[in-house]
PDB file of N, CA and C in Angstrom:
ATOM      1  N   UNK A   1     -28.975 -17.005  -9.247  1.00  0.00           N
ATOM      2  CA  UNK A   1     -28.802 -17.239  -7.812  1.00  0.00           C
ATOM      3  C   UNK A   1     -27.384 -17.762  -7.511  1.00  0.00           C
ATOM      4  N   UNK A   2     -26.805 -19.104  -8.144  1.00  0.00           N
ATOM      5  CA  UNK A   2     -25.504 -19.369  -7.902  1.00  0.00           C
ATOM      6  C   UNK A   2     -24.351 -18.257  -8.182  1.00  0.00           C
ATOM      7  N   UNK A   3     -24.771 -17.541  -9.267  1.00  0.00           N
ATOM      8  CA  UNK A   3     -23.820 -16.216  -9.626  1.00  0.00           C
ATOM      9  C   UNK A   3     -23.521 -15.275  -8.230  1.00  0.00           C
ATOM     10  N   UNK A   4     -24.944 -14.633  -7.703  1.00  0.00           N
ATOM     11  CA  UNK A   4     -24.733 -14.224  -6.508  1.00  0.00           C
ATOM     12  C   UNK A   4     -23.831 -14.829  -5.816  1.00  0.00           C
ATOM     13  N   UNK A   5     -23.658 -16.018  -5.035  1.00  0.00           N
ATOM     14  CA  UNK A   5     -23.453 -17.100  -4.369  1.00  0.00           C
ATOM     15  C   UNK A   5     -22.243 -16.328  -4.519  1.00  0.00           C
ATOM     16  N   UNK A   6     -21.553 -16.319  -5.681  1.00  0.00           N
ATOM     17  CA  UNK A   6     -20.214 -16.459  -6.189  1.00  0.00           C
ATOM     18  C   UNK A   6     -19.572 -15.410  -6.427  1.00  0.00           C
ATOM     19  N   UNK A   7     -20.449 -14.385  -6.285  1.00  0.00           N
ATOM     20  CA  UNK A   7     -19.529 -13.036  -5.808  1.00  0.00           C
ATOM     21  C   UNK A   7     -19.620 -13.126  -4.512  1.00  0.00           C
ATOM     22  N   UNK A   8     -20.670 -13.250  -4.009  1.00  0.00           N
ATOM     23  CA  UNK A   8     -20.691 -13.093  -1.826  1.00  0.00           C
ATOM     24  C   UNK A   8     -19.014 -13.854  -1.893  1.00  0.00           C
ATOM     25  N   UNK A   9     -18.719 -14.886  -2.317  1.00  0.00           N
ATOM     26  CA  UNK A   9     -17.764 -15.374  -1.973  1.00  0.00           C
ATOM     27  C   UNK A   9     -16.590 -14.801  -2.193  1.00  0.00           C
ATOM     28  N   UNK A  10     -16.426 -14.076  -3.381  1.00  0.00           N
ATOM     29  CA  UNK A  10     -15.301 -13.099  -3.800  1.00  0.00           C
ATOM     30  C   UNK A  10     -15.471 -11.879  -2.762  1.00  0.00           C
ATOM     31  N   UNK A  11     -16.494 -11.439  -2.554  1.00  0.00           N
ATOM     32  CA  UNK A  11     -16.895 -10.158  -1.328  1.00  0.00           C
ATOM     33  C   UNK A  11     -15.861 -10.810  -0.454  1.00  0.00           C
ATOM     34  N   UNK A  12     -16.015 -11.712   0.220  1.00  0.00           N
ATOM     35  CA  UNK A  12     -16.227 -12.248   1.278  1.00  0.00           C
ATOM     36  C   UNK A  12     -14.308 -12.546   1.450  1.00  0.00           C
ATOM     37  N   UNK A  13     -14.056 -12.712   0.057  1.00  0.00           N
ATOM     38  CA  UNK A  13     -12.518 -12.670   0.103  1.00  0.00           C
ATOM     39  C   UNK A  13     -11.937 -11.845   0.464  1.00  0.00           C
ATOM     40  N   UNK A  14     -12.063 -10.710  -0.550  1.00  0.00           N
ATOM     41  CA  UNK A  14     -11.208  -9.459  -0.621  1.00  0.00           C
ATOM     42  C   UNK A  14     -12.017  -8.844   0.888  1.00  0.00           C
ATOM     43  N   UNK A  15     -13.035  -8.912   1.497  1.00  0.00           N
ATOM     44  CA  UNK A  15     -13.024  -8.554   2.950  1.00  0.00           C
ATOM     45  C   UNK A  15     -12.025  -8.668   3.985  1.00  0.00           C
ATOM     46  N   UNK A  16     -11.701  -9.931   3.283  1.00  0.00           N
ATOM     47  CA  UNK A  16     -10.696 -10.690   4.565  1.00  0.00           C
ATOM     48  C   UNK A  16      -9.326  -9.963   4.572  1.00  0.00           C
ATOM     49  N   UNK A  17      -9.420 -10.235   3.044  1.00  0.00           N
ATOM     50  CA  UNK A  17      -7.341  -9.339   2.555  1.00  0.00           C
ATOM     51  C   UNK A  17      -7.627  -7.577   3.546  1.00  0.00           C
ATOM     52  N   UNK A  18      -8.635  -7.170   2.752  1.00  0.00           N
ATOM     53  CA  UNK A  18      -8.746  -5.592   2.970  1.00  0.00           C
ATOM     54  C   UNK A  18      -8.513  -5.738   4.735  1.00  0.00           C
ATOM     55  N   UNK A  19      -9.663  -6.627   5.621  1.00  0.00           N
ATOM     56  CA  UNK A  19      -9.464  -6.445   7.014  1.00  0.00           C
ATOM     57  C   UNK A  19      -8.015  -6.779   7.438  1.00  0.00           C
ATOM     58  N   UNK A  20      -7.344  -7.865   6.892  1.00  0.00           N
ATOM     59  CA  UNK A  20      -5.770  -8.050   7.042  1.00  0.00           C
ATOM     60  C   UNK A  20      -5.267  -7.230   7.117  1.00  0.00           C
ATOM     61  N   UNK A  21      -5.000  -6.186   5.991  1.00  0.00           N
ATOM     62  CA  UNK A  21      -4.002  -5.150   5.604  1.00  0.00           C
ATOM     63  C   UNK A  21      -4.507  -3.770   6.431  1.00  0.00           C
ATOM     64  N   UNK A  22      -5.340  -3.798   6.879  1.00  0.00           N
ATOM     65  CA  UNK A  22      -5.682  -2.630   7.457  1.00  0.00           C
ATOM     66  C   UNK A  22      -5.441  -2.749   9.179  1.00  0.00           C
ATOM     67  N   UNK A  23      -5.261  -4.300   9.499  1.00  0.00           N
ATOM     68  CA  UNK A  23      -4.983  -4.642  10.958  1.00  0.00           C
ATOM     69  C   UNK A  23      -3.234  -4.618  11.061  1.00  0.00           C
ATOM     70  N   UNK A  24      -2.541  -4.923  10.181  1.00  0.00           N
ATOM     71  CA  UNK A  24      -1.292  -4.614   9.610  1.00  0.00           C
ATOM     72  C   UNK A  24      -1.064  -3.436   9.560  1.00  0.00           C
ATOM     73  N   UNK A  25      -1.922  -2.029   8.909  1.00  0.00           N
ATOM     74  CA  UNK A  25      -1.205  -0.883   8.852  1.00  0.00           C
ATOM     75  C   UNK A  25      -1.961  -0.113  10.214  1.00  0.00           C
ATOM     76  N   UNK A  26      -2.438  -0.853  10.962  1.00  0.00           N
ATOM     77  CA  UNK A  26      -3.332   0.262  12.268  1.00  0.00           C
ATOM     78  C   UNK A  26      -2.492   1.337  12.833  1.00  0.00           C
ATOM     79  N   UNK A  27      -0.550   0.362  13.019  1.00  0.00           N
ATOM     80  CA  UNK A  27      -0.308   0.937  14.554  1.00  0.00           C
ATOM     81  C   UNK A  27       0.550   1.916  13.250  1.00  0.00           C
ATOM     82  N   UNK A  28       0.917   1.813  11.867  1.00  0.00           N
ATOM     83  CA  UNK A  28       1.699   2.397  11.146  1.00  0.00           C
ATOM     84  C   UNK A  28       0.272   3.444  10.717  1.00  0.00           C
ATOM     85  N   UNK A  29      -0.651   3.437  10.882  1.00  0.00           N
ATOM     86  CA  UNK A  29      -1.560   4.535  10.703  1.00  0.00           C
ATOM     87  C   UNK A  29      -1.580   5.393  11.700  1.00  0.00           C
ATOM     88  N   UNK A  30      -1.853   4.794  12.809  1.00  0.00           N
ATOM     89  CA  UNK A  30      -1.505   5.905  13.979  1.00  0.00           C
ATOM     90  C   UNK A  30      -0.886   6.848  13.958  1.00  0.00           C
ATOM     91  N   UNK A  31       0.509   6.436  13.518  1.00  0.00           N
ATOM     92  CA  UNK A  31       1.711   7.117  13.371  1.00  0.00           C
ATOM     93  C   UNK A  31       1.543   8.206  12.367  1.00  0.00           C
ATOM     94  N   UNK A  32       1.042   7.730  11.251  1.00  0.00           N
ATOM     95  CA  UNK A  32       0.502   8.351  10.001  1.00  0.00           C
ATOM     96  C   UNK A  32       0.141   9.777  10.596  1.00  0.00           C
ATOM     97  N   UNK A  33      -1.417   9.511  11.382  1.00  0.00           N
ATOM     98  CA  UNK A  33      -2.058  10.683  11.629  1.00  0.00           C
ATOM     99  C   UNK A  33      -1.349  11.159  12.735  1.00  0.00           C
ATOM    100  N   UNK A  34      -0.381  11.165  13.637  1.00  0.00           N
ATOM    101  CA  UNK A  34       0.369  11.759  14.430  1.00  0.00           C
ATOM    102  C   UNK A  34       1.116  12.858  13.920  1.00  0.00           C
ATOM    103  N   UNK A  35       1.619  12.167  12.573  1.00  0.00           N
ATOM    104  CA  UNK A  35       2.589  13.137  12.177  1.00  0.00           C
ATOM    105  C   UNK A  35       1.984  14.286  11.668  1.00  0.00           C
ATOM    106  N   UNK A  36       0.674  13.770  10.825  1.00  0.00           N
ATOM    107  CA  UNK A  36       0.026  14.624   9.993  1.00  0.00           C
ATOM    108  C   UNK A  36      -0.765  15.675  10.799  1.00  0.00           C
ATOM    109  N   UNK A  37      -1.035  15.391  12.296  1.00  0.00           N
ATOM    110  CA  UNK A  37      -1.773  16.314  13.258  1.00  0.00           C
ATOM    111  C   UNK A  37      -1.011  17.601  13.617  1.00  0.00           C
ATOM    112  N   UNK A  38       0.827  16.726  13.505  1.00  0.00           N
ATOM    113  CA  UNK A  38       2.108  17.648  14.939  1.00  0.00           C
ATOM    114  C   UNK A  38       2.336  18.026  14.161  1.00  0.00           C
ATOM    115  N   UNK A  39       2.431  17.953  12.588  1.00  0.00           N
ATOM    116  CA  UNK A  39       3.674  18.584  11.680  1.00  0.00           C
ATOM    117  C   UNK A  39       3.365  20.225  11.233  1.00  0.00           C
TER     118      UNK A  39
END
């Protein structure tokens, strides 16, 4: 049971990084699929 505990918490980390970096690359994703739509 504490093992669980203790990955939810590692989950619960790398959630945060992953949601960071992905709120960071949104407006450079946009762009991403702009190019990749017009080109």
């Amino acid at each position: 049971m504490k093992k669980k505990l203790q990955t939810k918490k590692k989950m619960d980390k790398k959630m945060k990084l992953i949601l960071a970096v992905v709120k960071e690359n949104k407006s450079e994703e946009k762009g991403f699929w702009k190019r990749l739509l017009f080109s």
